[in-house]
Structure formats: C-alpha cells, structure tokens
Protein backbone atom coordinates (compact mmCIF):
# COMPACT_ATOMS: atom_id res chain seq x y z
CA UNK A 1 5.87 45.50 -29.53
CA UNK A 2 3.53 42.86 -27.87
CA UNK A 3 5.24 40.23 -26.08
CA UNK A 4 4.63 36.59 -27.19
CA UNK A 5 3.23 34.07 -24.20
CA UNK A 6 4.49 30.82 -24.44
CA UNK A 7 1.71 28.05 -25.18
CA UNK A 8 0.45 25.97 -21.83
CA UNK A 9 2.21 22.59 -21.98
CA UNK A 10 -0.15 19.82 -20.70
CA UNK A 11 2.40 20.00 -17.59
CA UNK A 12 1.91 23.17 -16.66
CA UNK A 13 -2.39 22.34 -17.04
CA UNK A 14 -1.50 19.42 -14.79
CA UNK A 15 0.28 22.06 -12.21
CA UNK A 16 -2.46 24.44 -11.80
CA UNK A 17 -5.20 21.70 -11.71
CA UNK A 18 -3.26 20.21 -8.74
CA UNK A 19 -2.50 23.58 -6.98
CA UNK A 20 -6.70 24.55 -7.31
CA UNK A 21 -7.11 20.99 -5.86
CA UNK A 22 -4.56 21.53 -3.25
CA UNK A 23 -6.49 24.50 -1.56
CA UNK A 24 -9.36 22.52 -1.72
CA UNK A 25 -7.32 19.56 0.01
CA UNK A 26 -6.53 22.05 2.45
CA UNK A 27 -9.56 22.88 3.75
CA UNK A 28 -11.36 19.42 3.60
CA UNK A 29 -10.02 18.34 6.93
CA UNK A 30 -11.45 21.62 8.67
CA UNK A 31 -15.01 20.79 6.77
CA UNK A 32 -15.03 17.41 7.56
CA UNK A 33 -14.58 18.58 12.07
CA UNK A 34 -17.05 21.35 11.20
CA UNK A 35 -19.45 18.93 10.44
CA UNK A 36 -18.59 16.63 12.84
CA UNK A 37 -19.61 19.19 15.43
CA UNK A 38 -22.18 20.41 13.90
CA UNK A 39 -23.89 17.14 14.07
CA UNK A 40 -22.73 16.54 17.40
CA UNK A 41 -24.62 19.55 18.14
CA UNK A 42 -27.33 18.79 16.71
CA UNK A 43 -27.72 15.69 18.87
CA UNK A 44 -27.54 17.56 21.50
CA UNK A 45 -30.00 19.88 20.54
CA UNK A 46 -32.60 16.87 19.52
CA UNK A 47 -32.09 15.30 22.93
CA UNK A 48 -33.38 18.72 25.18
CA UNK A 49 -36.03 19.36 22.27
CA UNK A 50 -37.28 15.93 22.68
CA UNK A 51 -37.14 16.38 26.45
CA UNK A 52 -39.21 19.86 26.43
CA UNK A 53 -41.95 17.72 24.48
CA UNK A 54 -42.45 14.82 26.07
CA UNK A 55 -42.61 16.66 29.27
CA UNK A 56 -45.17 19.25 27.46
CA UNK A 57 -47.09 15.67 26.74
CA UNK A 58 -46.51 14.53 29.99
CA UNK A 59 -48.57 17.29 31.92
CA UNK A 60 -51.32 17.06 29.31
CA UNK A 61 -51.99 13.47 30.88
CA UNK A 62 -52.65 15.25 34.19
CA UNK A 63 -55.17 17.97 32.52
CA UNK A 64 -52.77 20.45 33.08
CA UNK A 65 -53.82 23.36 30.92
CA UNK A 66 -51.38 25.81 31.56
CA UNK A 67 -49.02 25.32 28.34
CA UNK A 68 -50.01 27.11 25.26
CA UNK A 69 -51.23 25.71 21.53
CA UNK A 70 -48.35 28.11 20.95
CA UNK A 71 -45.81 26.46 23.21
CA UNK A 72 -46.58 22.99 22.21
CA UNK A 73 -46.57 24.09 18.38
CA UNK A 74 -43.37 25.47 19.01
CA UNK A 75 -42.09 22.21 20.90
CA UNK A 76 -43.17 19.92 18.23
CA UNK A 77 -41.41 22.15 15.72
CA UNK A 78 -37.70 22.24 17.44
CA UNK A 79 -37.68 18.47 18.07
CA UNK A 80 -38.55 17.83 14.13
CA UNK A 81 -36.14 20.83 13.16
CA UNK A 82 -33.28 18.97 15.07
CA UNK A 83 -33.68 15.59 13.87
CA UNK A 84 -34.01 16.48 10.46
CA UNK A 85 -30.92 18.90 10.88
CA UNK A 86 -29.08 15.66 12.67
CA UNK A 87 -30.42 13.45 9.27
CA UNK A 88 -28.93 16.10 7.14
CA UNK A 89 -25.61 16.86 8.92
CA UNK A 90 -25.28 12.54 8.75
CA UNK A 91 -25.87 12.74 4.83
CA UNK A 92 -23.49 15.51 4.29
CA UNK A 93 -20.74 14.01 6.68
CA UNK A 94 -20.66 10.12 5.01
CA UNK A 95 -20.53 12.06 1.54
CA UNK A 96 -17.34 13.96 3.16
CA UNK A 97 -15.71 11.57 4.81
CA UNK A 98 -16.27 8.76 0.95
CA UNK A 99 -14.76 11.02 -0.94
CA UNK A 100 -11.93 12.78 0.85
CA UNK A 101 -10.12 15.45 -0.95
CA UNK A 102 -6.51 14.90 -0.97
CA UNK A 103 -3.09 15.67 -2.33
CA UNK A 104 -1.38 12.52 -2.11
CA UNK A 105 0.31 11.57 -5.41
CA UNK A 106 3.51 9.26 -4.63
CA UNK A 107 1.37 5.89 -5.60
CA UNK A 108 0.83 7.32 -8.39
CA UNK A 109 4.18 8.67 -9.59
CA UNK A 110 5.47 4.67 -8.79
CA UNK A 111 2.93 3.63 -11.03
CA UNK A 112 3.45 6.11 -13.67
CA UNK A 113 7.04 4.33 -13.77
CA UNK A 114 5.40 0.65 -14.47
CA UNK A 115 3.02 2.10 -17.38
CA UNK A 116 6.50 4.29 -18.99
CA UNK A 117 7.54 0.67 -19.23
CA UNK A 118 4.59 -0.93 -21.26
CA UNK A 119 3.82 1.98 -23.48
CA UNK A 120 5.46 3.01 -26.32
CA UNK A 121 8.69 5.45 -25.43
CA UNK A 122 6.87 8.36 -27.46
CA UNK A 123 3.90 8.61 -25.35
CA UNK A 124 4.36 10.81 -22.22
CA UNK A 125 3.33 10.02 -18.84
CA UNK A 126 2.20 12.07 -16.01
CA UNK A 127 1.41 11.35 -12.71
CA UNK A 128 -1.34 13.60 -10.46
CA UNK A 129 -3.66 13.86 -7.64
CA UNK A 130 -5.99 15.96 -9.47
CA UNK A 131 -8.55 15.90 -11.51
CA UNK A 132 -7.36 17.11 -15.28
CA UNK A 133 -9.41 17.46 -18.38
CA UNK A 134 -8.40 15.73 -21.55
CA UNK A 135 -6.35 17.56 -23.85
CA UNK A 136 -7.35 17.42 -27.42
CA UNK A 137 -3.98 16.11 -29.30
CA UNK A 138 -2.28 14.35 -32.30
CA UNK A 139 0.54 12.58 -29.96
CA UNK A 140 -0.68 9.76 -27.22
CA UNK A 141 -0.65 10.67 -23.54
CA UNK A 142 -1.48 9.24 -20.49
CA UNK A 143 -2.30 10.62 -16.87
CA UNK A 144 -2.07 8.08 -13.74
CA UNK A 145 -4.25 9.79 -11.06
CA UNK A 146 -4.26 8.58 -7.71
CA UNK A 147 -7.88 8.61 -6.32
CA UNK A 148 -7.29 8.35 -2.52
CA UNK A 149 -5.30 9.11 -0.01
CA UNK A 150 -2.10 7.37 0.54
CA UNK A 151 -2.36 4.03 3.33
CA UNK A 152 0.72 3.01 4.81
CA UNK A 153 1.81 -0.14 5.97
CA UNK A 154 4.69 -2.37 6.82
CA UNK A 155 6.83 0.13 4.35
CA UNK A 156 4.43 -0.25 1.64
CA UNK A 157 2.24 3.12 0.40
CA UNK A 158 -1.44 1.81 -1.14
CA UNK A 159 -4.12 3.51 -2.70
CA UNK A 160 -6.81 3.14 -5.48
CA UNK A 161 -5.28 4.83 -8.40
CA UNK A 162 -6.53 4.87 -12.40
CA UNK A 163 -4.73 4.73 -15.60
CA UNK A 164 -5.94 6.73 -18.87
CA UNK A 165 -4.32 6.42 -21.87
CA UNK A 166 -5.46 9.05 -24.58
CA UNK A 167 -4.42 8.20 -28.05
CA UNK A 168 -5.44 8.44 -31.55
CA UNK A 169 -8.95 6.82 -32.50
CA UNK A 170 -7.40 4.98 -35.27
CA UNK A 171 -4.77 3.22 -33.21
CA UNK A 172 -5.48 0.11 -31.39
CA UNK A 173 -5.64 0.14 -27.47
CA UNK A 174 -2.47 0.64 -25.79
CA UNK A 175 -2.84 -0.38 -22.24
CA UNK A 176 -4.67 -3.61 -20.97
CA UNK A 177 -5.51 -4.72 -17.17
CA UNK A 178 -3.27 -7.93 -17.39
CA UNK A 179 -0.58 -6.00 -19.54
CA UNK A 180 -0.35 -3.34 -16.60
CA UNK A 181 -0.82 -5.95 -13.88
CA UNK A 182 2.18 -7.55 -15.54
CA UNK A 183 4.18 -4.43 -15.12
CA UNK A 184 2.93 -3.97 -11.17
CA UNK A 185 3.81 -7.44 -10.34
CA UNK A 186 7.40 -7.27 -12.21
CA UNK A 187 8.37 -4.42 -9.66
CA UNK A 188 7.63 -6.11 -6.77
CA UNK A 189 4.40 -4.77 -5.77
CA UNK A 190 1.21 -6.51 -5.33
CA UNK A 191 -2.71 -5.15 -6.16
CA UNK A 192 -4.82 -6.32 -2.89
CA UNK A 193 -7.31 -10.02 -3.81
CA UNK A 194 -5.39 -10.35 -7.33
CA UNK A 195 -5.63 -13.94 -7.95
CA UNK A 196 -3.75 -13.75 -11.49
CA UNK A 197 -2.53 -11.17 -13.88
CA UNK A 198 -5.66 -8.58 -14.31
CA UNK A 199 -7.54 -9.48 -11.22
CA UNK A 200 -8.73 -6.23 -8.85
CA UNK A 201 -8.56 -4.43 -12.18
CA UNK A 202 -11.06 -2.65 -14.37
CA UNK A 203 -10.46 -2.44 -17.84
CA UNK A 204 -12.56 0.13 -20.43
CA UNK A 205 -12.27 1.11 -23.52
CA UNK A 206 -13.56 4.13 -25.32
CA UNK A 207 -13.18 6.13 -28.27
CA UNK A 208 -9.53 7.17 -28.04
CA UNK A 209 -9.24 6.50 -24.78
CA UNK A 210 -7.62 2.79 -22.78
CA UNK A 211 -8.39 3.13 -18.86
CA UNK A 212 -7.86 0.80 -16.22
CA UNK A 213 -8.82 1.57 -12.49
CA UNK A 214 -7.10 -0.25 -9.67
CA UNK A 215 -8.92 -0.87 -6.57
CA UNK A 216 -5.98 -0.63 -4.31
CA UNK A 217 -2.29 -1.26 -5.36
CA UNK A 218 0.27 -1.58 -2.80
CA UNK A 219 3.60 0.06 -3.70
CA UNK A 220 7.45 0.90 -2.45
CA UNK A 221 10.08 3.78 -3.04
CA UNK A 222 13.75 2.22 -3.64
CA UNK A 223 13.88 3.17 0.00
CA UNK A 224 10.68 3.18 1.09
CA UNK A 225 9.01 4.98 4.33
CA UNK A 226 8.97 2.91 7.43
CA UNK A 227 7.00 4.78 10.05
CA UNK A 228 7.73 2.41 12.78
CA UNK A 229 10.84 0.99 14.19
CA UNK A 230 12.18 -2.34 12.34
CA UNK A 231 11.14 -5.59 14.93
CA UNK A 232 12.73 -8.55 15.50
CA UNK A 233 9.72 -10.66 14.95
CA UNK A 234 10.01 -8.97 11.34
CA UNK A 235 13.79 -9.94 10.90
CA UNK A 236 12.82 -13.61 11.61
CA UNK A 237 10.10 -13.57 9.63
CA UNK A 238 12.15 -12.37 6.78
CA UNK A 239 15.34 -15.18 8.17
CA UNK A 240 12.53 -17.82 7.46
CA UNK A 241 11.74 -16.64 4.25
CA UNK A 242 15.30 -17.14 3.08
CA UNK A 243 15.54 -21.03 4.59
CA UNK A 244 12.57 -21.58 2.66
CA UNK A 245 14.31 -19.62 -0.67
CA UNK A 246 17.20 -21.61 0.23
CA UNK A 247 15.67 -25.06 0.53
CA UNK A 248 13.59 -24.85 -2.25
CA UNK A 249 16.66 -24.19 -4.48
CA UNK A 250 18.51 -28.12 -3.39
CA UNK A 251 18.18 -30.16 -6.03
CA UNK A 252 17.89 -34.06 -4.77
CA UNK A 253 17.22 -34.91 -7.87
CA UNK A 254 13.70 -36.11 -7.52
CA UNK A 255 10.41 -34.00 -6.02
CA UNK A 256 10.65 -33.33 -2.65
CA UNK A 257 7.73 -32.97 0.16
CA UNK A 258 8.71 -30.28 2.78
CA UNK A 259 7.51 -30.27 6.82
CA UNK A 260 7.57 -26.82 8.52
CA UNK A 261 10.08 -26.85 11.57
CA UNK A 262 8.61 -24.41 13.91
CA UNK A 263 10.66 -21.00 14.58
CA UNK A 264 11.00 -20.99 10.98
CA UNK A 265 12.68 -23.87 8.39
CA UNK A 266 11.64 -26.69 6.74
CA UNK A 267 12.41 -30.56 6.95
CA UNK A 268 12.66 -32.91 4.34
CA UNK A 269 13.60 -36.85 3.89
CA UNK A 270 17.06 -36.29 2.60
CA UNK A 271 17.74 -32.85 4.50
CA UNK A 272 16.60 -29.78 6.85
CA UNK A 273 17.26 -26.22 7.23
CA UNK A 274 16.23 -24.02 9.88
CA UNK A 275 16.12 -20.45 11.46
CA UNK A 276 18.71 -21.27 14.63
CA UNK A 277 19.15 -17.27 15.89
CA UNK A 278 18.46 -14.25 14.52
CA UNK A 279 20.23 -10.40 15.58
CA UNK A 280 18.50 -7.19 14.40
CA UNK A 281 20.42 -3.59 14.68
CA UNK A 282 18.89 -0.40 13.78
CA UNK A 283 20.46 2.88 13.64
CA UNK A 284 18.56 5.88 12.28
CA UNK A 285 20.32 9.42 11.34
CA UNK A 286 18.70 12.54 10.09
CA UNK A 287 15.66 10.09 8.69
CA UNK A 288 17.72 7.84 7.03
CA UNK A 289 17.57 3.95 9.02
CA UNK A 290 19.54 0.98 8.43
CA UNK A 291 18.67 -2.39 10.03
CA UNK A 292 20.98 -4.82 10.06
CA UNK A 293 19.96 -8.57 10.00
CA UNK A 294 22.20 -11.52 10.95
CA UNK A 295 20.52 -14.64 10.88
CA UNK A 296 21.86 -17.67 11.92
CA UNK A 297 20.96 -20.79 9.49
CA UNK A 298 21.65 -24.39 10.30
CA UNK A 299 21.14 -27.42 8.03
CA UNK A 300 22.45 -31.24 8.21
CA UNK A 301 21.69 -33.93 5.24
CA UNK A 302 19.89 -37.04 6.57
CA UNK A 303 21.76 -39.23 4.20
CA UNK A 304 24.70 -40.18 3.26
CA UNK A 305 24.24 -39.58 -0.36
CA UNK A 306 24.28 -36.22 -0.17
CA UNK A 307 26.20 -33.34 0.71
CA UNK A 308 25.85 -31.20 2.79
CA UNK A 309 27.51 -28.40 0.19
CA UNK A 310 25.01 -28.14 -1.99
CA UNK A 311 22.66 -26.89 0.41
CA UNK A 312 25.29 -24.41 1.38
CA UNK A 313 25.58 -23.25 -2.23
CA UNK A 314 21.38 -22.81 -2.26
CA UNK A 315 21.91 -20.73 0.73
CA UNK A 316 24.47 -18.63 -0.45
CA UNK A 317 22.25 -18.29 -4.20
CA UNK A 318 19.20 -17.48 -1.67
CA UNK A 319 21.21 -14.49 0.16
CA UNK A 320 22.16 -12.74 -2.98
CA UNK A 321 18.86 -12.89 -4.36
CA UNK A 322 17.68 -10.93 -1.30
CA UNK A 323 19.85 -7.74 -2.84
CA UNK A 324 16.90 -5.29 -3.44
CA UNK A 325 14.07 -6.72 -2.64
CA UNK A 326 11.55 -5.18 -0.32
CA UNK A 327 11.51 -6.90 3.50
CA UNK A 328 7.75 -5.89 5.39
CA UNK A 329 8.43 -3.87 8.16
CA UNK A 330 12.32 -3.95 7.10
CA UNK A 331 13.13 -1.76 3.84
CA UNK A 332 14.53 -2.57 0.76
CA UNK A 333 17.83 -4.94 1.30
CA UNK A 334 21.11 -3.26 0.54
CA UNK A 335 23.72 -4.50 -1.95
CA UNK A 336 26.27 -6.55 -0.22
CA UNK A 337 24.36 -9.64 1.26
CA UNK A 338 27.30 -11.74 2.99
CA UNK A 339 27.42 -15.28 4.20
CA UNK A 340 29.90 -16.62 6.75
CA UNK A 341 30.12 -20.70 8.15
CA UNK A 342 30.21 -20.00 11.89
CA UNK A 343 30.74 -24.04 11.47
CA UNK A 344 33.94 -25.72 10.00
CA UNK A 345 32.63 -26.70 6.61
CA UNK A 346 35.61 -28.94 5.92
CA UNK A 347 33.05 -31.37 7.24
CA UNK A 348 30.72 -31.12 3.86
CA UNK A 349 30.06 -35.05 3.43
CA UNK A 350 29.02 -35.57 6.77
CA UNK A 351 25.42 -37.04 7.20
CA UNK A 352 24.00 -35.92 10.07
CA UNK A 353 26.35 -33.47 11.48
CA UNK A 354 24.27 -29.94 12.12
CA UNK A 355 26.08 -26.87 10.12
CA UNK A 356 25.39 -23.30 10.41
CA UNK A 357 25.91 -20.51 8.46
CA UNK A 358 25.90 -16.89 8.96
CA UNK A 359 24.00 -14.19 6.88
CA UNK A 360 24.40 -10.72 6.95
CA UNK A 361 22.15 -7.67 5.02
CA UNK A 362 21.47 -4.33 5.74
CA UNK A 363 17.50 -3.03 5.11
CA UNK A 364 17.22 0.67 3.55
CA UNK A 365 14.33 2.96 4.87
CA UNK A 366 13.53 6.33 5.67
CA UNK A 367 11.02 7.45 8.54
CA UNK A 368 9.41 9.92 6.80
C-alpha cells in the first residue's frame, strides 16, 4: 500500500527557500575576498605590464632594435589584458558587494508582528530572508522579507525590508504605507527621514497583490541586543529626557516658553527642573545586562503661586511612563521605575527653595 505524503504548507516552501538561500549566504563572503584579490592582483599585474611597455617604448626612442614585433605585440597585449581584467573584476565586485546575500531575518520577524496587527486575524503572516514565489491561493497571505543585512546601532537592528500582501483580486487592498507606518511608529520604532505617517515608504498595488517597501526601518527586541557597554553619557542623556517629560507635564495653567539649562533641564518663568547627578551600574551574566540608572532631579518654583508638588507629581507621572520604553545605548526600561525625595518635601510651598528627587530604573539588554 503506497504511503500518502503530506501536502507542502507554504511554511515548509518558506523553509527550504531560506535553507537554498542560506548556502548561498554562506559562500558570498568567500566570493566577495576572492574577488577582492583577484582584482588586487590584477593591479598588480597591470602595473609590471605597463612597466615592460613603456620601457619596450622607451628604447625605441634610442633606435634600439633589438626587441621583437613579437615582443612588443606581446607587451601591448598583457598591459590591455590586465586592465580590462582589473575593469571587469571592479564591475563584478560593486555588483557583489550592492547586493549582498544574507540570512538575516530578525527585522523582519519584528515587523511581521506590526502588519499581524493591521491585517485581518485570518490572514497569515510570515517572516523570511529569502526570496519565495507566490503561492496561488483562495485565503490572503502575506510574506515580510527583509532585503539586507541587519545594521546595528545604539540597541536598535535596521534594515530595508518589504511587505507583500497576496489576497483575492476581488477584495480591496489590505495594507497601505501610512496604515503600516502607523503600526511601526505605535511600537516604538522609527523608519529613517519619515517626516509623517507614510514617508520613506513605497506603496504599489497590483492585481491581488498590496506591497510596500521600506527603505530602512529601525527596530528593537523586548530586550534588545546592545553590543557595547551601556555609557554614562547615555544615562544622562536619557536623565534629561525625563526632566524634559517631566516639565512638559506641569500645568501653570497658561502656555509656557522653556530655556535649556545646560547638563540637561529646562527653565521656565514660574519654575525649573534640571539633571543635578546621574549614577550608571552595569552588571552582565551569561549575556544577559542590566544597567541601572539613578538620576538625581532638582526643581524649585520661582513663584509663590505655585507649588512646588505639582512638579513632583509630573516627575513621578514622567518615571512610570519610562516602564518599557527603549533607552539608545541603554535597553528597554524594566518594570519598577522608583522615585525617592533625597530632599524633605514637607517644604512643598516654598518658592525658591531647590528640591531633588531621586529616580531609579533598571535597562534590559542582551550582548548578543
């Protein structure tokens, strides 16, 4: 009795596309140094050909006779042989090194998890490096393929990556730039010269099929890959960040113009607020880091009308709103942001009087 094969899911398509690209990935780094000393060599090989010929030419200036039609023939044919062997091995090594063959595919996966939240719940998403050919079906699918290799920087991953949403002719379009940019933007993450919603984005439509190619999206795990150590100038850029959070949340009751305080803060008529110190601990085990940030936050009120509580409240609103969100060059910021007056703050009314206030969170990231 014959034994029944199960049908190919589009998964398991996806799999062996990506494991035929993979050997190909594999071997792209060893083309692209053969080439690179091939034309190397080549160089070399222009530079004695050229020398053998102009010397050749040389001694035909002093009516010496003793080189051969031969030899010269044979000169002027090695020095054009090189250069247009050095011309070639250029061509072939630019057309390597703009299209590198790679099988980086986390941008891609994070993306896959902004379009699962636009599209309809029945439409599957995949994620891939490679590149898959269209399956013919009734149900709607889409594939977000990431087209380059994977940048990193400051804990973020970027690459250029492209959506394609494959659906039935007779449905409308599913996917839109601004809809997806939407999406990116909601998560945190940020597409490189977007200006608004849509921007860095390029939206097509065909039969049956919504695409939209992005340039070069910037992107972070819930603990995301920090290759270098955390730095204090990091920690106070991220303090300063907060004091400006913080301030922007007082209400005075009427619009208010801020100054920049250098070392981080910001000054207004009625009040300031200010990056006094900042402490930055990092401990690392087995891959896994956490940097702990204590910043040190003064403020006063510069009249007497107002209170010097209610910027301590916008403080305290500004540190819990740091609870998962992505620091540069930090991680991702723990649960558990705490604040602590390192000043007695029975002293709330007075005008004038410098306060400070203690914050506390802990940045997630792995090294690798």
């Amino acid at each position: 009795m014959a034994t029944k094969t199960a049908p190919n899911t589009f998964a398991d398509v996806i799999k062996k596309a990506e494991a035929e690209h993979k050997k190909k990935a594999d071997t792209y780094g060893a083309d692209v140094l053969a080439m690179r000393e091939k034309v190397e060599r080549f160089g070399i090989e222009k530079e004695q050909a050229e020398e053998k010929l102009n010397s050749i030419r040389a001694s035909f200036t002093r009516a010496d006779d003793t080189v051969s039609a031969e030899e010269y023939s044979t000169a002027l044919a090695a020095t054009d042989r090189a250069g247009q062997l050095i011309d070639g091995g250029k061509r072939v090594l630019k057309n390597l090194e703009s299209k590198p063959v790679h099988s980086h595919g986390h941008v891609a996966e994070r993306i896959a998890e902004a379009v699962r939240a636009i599209l309809p719940s029945d439409v599957e998403v995949f994620s891939t490096f490679a590149d898959v050919k269209a399956e013919k079906t009734d149900n709607a699918y889409a594939i977000v393929r990431q087209l380059s290799p994977t940048e990193f920087a400051s804990g973020r991953e970027a690459a250029e990556v492209v959506v394609r949403v494959h659906r039935n002719p007779r449905f409308a379009a599913m996917l839109t730039a601004e809809k997806l940019a939407r999406a990116v933007e909601g998560r945190g993450w940020f597409v490189s010269g977007a200006h608004k919603p849509g921007d860095r984005m390029y939206e097509t439509h065909a039969v049956g099929i919504d695409e939209v190619r992005i340039q070069e999206v910037h992107v972070f795990s819930a603990i995301p890959i920090l290759k270098s150590d955390p730095t204090e100038a990091a920690a106070k850029q991220a303090a300063s960040s907060l004091v400006t959070d913080a301030a922007s949340r007082v209400d005075v009751g009427v619009p208010v113009s801020f100054q920049p305080i250098p070392g981080g803060g910001v000054r207004a008529p009625q009040f300031s607020i200010r990056v006094k110190r900042v402490r930055l601990n990092s401990k690392t085990v087995k891959g896994e880091r956490q940097t702990e940030v204590i910043a040190e936050v003064a403020f006063q009120t510069n009249t007497l009308s107002m209170s010097v509580g209610s910027i301590r409240e916008a403080l305290r609103d500004a540190a819990q709103a740091l609870s998962g969100r992505f620091v540069g060059n930090l991680g991702v910021v723990a649960e558990g942001v705490a604040t602590k007056p390192l000043t007695d703050p029975a002293g709330a009314g007075t005008s004038g009087s410098e306060h400070v206030v203690a914050v506390r969170f802990i940045a997630e990231s792995v090294t690798a």
